[in-house]
C-alpha atoms as a PDB file:
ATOM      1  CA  UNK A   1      -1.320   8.803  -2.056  1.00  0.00           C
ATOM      2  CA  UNK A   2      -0.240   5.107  -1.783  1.00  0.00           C
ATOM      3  CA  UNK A   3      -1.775   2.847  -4.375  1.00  0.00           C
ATOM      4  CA  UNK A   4      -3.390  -0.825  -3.148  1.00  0.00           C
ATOM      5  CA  UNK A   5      -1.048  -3.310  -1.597  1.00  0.00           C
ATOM      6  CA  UNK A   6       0.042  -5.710  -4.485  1.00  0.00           C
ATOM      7  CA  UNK A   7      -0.379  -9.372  -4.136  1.00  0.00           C
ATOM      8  CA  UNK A   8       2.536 -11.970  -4.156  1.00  0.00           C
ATOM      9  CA  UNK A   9       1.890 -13.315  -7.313  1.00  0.00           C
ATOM     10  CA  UNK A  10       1.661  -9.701  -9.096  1.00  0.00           C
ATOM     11  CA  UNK A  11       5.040  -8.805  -7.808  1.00  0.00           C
ATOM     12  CA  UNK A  12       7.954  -9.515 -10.279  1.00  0.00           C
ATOM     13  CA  UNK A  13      10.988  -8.890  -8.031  1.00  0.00           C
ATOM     14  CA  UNK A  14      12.017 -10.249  -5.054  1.00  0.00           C
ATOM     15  CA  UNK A  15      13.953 -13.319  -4.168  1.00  0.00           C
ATOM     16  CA  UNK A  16      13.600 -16.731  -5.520  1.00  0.00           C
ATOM     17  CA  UNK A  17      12.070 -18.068  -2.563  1.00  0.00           C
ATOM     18  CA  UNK A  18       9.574 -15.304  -2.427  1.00  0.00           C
ATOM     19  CA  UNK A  19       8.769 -16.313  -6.256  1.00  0.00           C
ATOM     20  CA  UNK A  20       8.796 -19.628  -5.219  1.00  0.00           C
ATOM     21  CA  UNK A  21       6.120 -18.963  -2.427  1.00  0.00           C
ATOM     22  CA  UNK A  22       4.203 -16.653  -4.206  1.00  0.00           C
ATOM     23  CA  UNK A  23       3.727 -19.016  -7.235  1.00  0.00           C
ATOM     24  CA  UNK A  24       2.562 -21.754  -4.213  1.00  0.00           C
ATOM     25  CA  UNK A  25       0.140 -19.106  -2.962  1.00  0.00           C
ATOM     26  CA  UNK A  26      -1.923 -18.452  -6.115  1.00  0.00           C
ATOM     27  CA  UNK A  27      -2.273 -22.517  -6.547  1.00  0.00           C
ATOM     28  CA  UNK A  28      -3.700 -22.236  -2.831  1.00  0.00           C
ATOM     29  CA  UNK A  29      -5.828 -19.220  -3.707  1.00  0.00           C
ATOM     30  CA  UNK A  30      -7.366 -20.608  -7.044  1.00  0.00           C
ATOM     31  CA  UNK A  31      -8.079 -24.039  -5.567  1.00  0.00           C
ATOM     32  CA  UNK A  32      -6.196 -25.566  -7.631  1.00  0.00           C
ATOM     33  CA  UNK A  33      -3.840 -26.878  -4.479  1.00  0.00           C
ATOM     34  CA  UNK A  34      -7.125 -27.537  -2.261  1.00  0.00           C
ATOM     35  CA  UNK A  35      -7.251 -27.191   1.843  1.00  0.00           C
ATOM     36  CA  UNK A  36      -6.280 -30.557   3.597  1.00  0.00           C
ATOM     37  CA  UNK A  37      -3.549 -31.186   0.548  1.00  0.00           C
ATOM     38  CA  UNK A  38       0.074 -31.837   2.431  1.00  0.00           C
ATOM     39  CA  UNK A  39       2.993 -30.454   0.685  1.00  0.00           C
ATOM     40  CA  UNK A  40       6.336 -31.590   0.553  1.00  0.00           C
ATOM     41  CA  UNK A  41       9.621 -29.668   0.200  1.00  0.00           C
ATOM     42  CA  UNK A  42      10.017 -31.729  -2.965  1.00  0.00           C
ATOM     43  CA  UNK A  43       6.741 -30.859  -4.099  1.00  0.00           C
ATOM     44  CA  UNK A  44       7.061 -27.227  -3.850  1.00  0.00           C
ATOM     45  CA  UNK A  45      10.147 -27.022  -4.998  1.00  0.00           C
ATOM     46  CA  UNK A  46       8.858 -28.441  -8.236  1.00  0.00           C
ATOM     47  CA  UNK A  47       5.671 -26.271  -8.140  1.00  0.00           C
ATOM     48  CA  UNK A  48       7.743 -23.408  -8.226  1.00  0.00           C
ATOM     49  CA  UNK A  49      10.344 -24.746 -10.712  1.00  0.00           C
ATOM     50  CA  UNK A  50      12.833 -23.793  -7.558  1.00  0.00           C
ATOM     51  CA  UNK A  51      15.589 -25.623  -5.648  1.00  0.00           C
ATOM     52  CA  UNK A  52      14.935 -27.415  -2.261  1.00  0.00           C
ATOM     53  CA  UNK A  53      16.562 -24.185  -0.263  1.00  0.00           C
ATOM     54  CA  UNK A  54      14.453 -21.686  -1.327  1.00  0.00           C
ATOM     55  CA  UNK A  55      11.113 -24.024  -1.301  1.00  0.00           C
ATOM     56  CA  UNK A  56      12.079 -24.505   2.355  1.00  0.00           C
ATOM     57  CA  UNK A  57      11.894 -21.070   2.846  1.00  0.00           C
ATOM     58  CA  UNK A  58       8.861 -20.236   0.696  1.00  0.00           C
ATOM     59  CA  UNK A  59       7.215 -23.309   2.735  1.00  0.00           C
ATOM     60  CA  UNK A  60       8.496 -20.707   5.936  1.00  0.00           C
ATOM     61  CA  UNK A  61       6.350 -17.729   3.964  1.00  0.00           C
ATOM     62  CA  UNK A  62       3.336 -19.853   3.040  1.00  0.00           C
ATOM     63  CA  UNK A  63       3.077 -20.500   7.043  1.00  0.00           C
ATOM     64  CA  UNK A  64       3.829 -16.520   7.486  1.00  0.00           C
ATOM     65  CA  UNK A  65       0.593 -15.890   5.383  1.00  0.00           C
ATOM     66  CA  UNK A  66      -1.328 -18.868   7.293  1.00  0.00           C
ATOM     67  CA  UNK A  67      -1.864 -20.647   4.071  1.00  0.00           C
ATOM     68  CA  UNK A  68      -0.526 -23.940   5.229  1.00  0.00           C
ATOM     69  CA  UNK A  69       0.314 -25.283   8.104  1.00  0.00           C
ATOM     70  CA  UNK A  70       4.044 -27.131   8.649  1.00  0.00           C
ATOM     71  CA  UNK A  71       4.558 -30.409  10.102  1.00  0.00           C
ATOM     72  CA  UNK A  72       7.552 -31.712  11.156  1.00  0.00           C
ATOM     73  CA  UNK A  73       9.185 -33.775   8.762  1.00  0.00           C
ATOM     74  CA  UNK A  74       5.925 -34.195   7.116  1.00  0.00           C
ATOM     75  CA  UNK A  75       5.315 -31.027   4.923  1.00  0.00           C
ATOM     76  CA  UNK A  76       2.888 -28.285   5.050  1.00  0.00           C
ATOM     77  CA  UNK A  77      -0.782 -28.759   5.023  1.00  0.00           C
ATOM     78  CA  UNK A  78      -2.506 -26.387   2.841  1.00  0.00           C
ATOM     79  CA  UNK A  79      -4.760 -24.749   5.665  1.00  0.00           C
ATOM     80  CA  UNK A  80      -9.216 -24.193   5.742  1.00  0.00           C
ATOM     81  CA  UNK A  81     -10.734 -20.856   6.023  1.00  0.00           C
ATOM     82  CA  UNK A  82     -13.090 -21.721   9.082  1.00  0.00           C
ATOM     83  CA  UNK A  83     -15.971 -19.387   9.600  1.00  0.00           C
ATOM     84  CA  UNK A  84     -14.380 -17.604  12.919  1.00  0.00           C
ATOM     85  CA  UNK A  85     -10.977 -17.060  10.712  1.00  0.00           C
ATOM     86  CA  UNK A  86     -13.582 -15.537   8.142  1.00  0.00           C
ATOM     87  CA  UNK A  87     -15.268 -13.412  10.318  1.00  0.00           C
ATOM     88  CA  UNK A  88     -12.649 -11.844  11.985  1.00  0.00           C
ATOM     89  CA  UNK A  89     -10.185 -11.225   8.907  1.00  0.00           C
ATOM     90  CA  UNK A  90     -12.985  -9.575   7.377  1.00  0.00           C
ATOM     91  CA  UNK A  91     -13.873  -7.535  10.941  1.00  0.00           C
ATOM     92  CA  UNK A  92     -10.196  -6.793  10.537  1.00  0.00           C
ATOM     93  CA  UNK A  93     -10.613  -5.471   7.152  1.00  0.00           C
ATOM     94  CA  UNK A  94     -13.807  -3.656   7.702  1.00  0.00           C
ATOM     95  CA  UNK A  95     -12.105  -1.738  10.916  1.00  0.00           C
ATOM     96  CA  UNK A  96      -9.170  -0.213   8.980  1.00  0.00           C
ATOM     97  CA  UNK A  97     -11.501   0.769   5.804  1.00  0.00           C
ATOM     98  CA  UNK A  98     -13.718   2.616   8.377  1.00  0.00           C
ATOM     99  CA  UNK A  99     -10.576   4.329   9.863  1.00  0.00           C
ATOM    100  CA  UNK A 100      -9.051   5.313   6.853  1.00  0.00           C
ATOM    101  CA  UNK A 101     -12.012   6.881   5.486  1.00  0.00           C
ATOM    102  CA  UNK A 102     -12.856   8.844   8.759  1.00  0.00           C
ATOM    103  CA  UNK A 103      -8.904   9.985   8.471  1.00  0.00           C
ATOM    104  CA  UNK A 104      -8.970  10.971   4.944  1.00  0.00           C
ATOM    105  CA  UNK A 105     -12.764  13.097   5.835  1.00  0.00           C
ATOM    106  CA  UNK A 106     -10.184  15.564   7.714  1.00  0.00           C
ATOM    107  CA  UNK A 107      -8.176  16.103   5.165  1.00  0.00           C
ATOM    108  CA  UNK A 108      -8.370  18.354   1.552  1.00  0.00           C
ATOM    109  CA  UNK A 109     -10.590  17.234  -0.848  1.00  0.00           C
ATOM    110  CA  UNK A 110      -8.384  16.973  -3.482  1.00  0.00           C
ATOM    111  CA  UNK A 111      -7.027  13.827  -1.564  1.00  0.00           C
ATOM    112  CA  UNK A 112     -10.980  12.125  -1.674  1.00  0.00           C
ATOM    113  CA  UNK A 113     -10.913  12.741  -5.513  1.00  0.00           C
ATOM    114  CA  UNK A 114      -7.967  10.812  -5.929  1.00  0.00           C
ATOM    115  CA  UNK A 115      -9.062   7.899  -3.844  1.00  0.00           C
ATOM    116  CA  UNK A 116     -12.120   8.122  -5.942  1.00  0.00           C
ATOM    117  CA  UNK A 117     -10.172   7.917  -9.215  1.00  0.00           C
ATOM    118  CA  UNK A 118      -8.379   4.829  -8.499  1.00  0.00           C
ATOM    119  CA  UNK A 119     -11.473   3.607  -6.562  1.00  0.00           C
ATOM    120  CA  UNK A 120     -13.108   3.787 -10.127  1.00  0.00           C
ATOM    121  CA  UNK A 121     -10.558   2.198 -11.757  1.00  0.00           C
ATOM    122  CA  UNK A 122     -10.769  -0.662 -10.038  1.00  0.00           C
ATOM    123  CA  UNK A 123     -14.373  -1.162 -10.626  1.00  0.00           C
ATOM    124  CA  UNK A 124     -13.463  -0.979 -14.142  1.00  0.00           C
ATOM    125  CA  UNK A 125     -11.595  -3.572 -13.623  1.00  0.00           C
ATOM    126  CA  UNK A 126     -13.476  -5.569 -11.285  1.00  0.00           C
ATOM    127  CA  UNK A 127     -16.033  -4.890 -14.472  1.00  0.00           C
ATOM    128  CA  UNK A 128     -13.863  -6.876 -17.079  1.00  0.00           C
ATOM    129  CA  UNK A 129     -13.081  -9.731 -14.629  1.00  0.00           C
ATOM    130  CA  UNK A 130     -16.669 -10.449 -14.758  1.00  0.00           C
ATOM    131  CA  UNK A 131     -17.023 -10.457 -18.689  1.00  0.00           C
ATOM    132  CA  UNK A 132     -13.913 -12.661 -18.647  1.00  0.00           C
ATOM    133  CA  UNK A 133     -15.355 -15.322 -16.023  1.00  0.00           C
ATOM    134  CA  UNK A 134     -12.211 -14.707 -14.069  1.00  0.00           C
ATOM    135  CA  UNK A 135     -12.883 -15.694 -10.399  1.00  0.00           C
ATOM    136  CA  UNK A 136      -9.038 -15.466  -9.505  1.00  0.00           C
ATOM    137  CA  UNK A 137      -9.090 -11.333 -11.412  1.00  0.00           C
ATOM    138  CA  UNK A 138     -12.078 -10.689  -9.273  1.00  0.00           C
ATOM    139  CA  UNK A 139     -10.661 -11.802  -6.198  1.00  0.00           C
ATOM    140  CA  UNK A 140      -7.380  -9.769  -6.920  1.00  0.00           C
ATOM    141  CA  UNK A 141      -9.556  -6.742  -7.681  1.00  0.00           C
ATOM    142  CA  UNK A 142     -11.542  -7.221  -5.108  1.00  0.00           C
ATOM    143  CA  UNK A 143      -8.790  -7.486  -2.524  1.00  0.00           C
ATOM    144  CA  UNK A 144      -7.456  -4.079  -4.762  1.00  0.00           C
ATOM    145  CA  UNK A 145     -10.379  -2.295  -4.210  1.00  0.00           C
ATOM    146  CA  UNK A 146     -10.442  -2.821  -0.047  1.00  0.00           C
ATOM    147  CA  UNK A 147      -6.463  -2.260   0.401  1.00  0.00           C
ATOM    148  CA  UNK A 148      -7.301   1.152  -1.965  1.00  0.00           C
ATOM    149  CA  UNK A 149      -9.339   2.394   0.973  1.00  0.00           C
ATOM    150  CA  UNK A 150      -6.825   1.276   3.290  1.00  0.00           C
ATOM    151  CA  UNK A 151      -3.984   2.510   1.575  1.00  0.00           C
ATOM    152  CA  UNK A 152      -5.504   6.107   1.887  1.00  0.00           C
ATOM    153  CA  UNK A 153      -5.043   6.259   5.388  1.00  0.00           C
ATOM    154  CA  UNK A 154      -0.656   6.467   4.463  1.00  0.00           C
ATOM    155  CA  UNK A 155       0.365   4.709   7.742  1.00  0.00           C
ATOM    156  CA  UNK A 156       3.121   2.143   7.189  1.00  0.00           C
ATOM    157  CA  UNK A 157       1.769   0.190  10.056  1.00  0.00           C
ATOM    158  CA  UNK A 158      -1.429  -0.389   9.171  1.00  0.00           C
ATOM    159  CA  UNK A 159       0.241  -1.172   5.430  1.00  0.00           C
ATOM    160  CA  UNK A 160       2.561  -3.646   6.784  1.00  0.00           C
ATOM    161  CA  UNK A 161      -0.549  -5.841   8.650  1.00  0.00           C
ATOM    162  CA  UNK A 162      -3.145  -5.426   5.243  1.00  0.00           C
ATOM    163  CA  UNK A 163       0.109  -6.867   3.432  1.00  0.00           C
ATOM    164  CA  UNK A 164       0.191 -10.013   5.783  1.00  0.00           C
ATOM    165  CA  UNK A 165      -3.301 -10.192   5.323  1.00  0.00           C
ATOM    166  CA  UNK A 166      -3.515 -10.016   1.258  1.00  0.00           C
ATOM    167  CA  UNK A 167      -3.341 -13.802   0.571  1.00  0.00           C
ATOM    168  CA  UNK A 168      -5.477 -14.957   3.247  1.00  0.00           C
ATOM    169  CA  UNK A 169      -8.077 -12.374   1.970  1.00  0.00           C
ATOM    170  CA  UNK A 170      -8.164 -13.019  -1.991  1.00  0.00           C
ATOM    171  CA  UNK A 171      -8.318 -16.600  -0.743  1.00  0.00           C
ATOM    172  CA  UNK A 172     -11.672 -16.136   0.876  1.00  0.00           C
ATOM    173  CA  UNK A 173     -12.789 -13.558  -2.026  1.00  0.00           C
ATOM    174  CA  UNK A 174     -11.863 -16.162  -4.574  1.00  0.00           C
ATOM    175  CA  UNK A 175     -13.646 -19.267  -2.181  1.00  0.00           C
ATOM    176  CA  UNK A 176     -16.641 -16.714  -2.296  1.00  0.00           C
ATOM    177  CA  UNK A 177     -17.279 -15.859  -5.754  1.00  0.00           C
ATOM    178  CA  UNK A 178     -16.475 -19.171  -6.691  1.00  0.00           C
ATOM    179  CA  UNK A 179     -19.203 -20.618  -4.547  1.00  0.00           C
ATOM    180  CA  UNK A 180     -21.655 -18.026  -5.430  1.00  0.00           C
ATOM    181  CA  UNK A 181     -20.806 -16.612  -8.737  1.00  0.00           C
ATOM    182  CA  UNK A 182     -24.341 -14.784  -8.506  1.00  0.00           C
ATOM    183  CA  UNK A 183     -22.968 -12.442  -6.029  1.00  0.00           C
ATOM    184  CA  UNK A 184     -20.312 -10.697  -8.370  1.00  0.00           C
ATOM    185  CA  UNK A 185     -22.265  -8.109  -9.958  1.00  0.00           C
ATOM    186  CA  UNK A 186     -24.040  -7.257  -6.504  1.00  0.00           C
ATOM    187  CA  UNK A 187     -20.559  -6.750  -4.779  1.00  0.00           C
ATOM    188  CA  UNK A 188     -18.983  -4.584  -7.816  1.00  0.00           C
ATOM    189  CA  UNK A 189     -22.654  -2.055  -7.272  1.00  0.00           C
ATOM    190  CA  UNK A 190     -21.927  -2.214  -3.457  1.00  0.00           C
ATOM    191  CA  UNK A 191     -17.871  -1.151  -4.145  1.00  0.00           C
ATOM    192  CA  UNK A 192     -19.540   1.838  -6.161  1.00  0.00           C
ATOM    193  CA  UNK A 193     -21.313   3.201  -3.077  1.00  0.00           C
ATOM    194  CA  UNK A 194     -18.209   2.429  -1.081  1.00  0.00           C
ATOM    195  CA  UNK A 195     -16.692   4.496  -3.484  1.00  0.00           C
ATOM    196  CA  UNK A 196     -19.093   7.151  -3.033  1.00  0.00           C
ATOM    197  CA  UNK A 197     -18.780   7.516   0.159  1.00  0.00           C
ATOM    198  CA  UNK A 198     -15.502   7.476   0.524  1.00  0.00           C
ATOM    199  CA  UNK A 199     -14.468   9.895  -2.078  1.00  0.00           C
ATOM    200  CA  UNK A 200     -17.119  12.118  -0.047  1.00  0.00           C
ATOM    201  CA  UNK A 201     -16.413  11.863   3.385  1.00  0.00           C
ATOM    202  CA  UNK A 202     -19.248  10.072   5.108  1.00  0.00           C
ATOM    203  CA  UNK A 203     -17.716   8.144   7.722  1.00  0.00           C
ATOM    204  CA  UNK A 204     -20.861   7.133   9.306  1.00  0.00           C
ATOM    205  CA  UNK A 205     -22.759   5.763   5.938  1.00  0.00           C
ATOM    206  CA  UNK A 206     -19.689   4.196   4.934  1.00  0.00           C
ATOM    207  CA  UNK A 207     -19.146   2.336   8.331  1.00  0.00           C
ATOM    208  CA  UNK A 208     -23.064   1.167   7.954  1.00  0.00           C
ATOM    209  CA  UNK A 209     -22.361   0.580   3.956  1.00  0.00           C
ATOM    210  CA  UNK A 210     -19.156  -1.468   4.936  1.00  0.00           C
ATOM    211  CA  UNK A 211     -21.001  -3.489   7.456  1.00  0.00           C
ATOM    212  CA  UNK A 212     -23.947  -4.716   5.560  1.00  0.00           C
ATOM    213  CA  UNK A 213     -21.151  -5.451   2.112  1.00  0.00           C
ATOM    214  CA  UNK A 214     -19.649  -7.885   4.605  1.00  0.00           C
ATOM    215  CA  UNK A 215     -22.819  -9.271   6.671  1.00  0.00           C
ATOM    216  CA  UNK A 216     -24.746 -10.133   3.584  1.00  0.00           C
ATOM    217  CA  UNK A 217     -21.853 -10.620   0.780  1.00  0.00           C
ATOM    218  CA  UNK A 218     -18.580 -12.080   2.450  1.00  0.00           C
ATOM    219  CA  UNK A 219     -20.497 -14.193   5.103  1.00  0.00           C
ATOM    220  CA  UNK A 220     -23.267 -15.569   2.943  1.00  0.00           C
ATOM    221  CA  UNK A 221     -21.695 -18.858   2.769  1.00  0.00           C
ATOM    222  CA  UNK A 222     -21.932 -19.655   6.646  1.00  0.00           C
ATOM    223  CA  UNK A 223     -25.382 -19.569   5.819  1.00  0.00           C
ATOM    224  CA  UNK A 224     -26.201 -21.205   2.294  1.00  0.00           C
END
């Protein structure tokens, strides 16, 4: 069974504008580059301790992953997560989880108990990133934990689009916990009943389970 989909920044191969980008990308994620911030070539070329070519091309990636936008002979501008984008990466998300589990119900359990195992190893670590007051290792975790279920399902497609949408997601993970800190340990008991459920087979709970993670964790924020 395919493990989670790894995150740029986590990766250490590839090409040096992919490095570059990637490097970009966790700056974006953290906050430390915040939304509304316009990038030059120059910029991100030292950001990324790169040469103008491949920042020109990572600036091409960073607009790929909808984490800035580029504006001729301006830059890129490091792109908001409005509450409709929010909404329906998450509805995005929460559709393939729910698929994936209802695919892996049909098949042999030993295939469950080895979702479950990695499942609980991420909430392990999920677990530490708490005790450390790591906001960005919770948000990778996080984003681990989801692309896990995903993953399960073993269809290159669906892999290929939760891919696109890994940056765009640990953003809003990170933008979450970092606005509400208090939600961590509610969202790390909620990924053990997601676990649960998935390692057993429940489709229907875990849809309903899935749901109301999302409605009242993810989406708090439109409403605080």
């Amino acid at each position: 069974m395919q493990s989670g989909f790894e995150l740029p920044w986590r990766r250490t191969d590839g090409a040096l504008a992919d490095r570059a980008a990637a490097t970009v990308a966790r700056r974006i994620v953290t906050g430390e580059i915040p939304p509304g911030e316009l990038l030059t070539e120059a910029q991100v070329a030292d950001l990324a301790g790169a040469s103008r070519t491949p920042a020109r091309e990572a600036m091409l990636q960073l607009a790929n992953w909808r984490l800035v936008e580029l504006k001729p002979k301006r830059g890129a501008l490091v792109t908001t997560i409005s509450p409709a984008v929010r909404r329906d990466l998450l509805e995005v998300r929460t559709m393939l989880e729910t698929a994936a589990v209802r695919h892996l119900a049909e098949r042999p359990d030993e295939q469950r108990r080895e979702l479950g195992e990695r499942l609980s190893a991420s909430l392990a670590r999920q677990t530490r990133a708490i005790a450390d007051g790591d906001h960005l290792a919770f948000a990778e975790q996080d984003h681990a934990f989801h692309a896990t279920i995903v993953a399960a399902w073993g269809n290159a497609v669906v892999a290929e689009t939760m891919a696109a949408y890994g940056p765009r997601l640990a953003r809003l993970i990170a933008d979450t916990v970092t606005e509400h800190p208090e939600s961590v340990d509610r969202f790390v008991e909620e990924h053990a009943a997601l676990a649960a459920l998935a390692e057993s087979g429940d489709t229907e709970a875990f849809s309903n389970a899935i749901r109301a993670h999302v409605r009242v964790g993810h989406l708090v924020s439109e409403v605080a």
